[in-house]
C-alpha atoms as a PDB file:
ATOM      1  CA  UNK A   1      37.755 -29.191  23.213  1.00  0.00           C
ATOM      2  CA  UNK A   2      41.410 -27.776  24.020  1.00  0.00           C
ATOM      3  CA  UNK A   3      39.708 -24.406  23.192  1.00  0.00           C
ATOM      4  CA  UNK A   4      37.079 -24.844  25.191  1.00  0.00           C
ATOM      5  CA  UNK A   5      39.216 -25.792  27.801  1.00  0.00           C
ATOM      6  CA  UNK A   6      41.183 -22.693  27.470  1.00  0.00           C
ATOM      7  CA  UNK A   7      38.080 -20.621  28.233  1.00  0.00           C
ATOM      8  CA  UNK A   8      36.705 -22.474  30.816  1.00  0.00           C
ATOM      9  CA  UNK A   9      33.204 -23.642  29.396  1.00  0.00           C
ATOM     10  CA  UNK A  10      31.976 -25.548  26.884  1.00  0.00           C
ATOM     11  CA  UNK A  11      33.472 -29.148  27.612  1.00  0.00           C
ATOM     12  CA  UNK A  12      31.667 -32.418  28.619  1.00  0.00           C
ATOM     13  CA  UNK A  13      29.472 -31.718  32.005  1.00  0.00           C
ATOM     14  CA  UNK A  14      32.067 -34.366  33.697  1.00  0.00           C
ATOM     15  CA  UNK A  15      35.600 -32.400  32.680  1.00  0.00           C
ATOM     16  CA  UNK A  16      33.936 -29.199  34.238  1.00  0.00           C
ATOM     17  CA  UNK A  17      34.570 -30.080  37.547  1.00  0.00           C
ATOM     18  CA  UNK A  18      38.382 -30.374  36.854  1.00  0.00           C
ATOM     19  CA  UNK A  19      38.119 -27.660  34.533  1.00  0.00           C
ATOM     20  CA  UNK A  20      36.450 -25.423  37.076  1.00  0.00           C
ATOM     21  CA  UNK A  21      39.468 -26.516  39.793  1.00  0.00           C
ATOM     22  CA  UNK A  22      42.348 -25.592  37.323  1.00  0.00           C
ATOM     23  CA  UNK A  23      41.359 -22.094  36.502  1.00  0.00           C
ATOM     24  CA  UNK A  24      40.818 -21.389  39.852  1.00  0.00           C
ATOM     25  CA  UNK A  25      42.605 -23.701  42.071  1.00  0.00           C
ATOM     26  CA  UNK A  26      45.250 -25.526  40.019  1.00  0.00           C
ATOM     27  CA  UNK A  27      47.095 -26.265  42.844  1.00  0.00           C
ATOM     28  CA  UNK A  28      44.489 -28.167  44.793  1.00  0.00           C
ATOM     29  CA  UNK A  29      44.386 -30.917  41.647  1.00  0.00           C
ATOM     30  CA  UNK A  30      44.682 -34.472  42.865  1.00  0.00           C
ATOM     31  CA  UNK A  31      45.598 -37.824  41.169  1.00  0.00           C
ATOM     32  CA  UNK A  32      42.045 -38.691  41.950  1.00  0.00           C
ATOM     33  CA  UNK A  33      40.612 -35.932  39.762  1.00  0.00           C
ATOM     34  CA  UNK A  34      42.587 -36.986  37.009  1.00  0.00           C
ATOM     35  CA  UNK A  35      42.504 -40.711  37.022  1.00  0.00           C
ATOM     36  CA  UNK A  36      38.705 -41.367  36.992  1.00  0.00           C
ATOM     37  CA  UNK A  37      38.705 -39.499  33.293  1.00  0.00           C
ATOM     38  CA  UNK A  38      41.495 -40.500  32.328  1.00  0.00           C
ATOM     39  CA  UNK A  39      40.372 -43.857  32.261  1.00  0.00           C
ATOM     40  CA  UNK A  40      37.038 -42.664  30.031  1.00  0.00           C
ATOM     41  CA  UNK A  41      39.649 -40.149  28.087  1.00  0.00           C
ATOM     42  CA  UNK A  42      42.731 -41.541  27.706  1.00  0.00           C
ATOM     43  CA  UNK A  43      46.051 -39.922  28.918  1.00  0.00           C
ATOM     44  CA  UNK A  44      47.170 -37.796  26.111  1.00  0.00           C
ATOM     45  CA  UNK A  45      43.663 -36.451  25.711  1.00  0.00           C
ATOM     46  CA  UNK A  46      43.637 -35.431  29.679  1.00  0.00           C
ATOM     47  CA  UNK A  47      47.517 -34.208  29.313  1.00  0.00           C
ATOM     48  CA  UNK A  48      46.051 -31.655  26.207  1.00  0.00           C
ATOM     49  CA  UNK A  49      42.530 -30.889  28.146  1.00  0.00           C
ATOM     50  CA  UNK A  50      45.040 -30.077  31.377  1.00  0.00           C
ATOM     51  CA  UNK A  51      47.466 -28.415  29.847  1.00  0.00           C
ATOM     52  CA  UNK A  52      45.029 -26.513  27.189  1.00  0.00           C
ATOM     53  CA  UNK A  53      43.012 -25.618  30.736  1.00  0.00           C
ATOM     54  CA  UNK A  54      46.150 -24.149  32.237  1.00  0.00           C
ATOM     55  CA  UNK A  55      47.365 -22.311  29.319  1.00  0.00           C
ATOM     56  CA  UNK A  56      43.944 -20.498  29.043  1.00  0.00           C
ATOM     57  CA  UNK A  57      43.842 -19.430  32.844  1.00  0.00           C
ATOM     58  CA  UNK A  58      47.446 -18.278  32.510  1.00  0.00           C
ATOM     59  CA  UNK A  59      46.928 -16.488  29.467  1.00  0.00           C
ATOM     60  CA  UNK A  60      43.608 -14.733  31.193  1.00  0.00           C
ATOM     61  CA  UNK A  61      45.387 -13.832  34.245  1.00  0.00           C
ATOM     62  CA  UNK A  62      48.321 -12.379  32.642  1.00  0.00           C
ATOM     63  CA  UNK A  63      45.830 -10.138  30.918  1.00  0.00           C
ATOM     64  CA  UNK A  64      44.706  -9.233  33.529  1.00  0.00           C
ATOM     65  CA  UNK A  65      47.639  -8.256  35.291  1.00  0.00           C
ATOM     66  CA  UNK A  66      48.680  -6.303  31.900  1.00  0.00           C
ATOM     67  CA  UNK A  67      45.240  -4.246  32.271  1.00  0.00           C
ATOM     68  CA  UNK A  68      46.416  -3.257  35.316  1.00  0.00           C
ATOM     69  CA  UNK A  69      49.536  -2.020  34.497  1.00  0.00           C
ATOM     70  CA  UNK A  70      48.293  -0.033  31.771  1.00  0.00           C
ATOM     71  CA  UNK A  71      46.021   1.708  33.794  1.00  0.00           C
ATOM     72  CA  UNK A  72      48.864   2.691  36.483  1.00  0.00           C
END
């Protein structure tokens, strides 16, 4: 699931939502979001599906931004 996670698609049809909000709008993330799975999930599991999440859309934007560079 972290990988998954990482890319953005391919977890459970209610962690896309929140999936969906942290690779494009981390910052936006409420308690609310959180709290409602975390009660069917369980806190480390939504700390390692967060965290997994944001380390993918890092790693994808940094690539990005490398791309770029190496076509300047």
């Amino acid at each position: 699931m972290r990988a998954a996670a990482a890319q953005g698609a391919g977890v459970p049809a209610d962690l896309q939502p929140l999936v969906n909000k942290i690779h494009r709008n981390a910052y936006k993330v409420t308690d609310e979001d959180v709290a409602g799975l975390a009660a069917k999930y369980g806190e480390d599991e939504m700390f390692e599906i967060i965290v997994s999440t944001a380390l993918g859309a890092a790693e994808k934007r940094l690539r990005i931004g490398l791309s770029i560079l190496d076509h300047a």
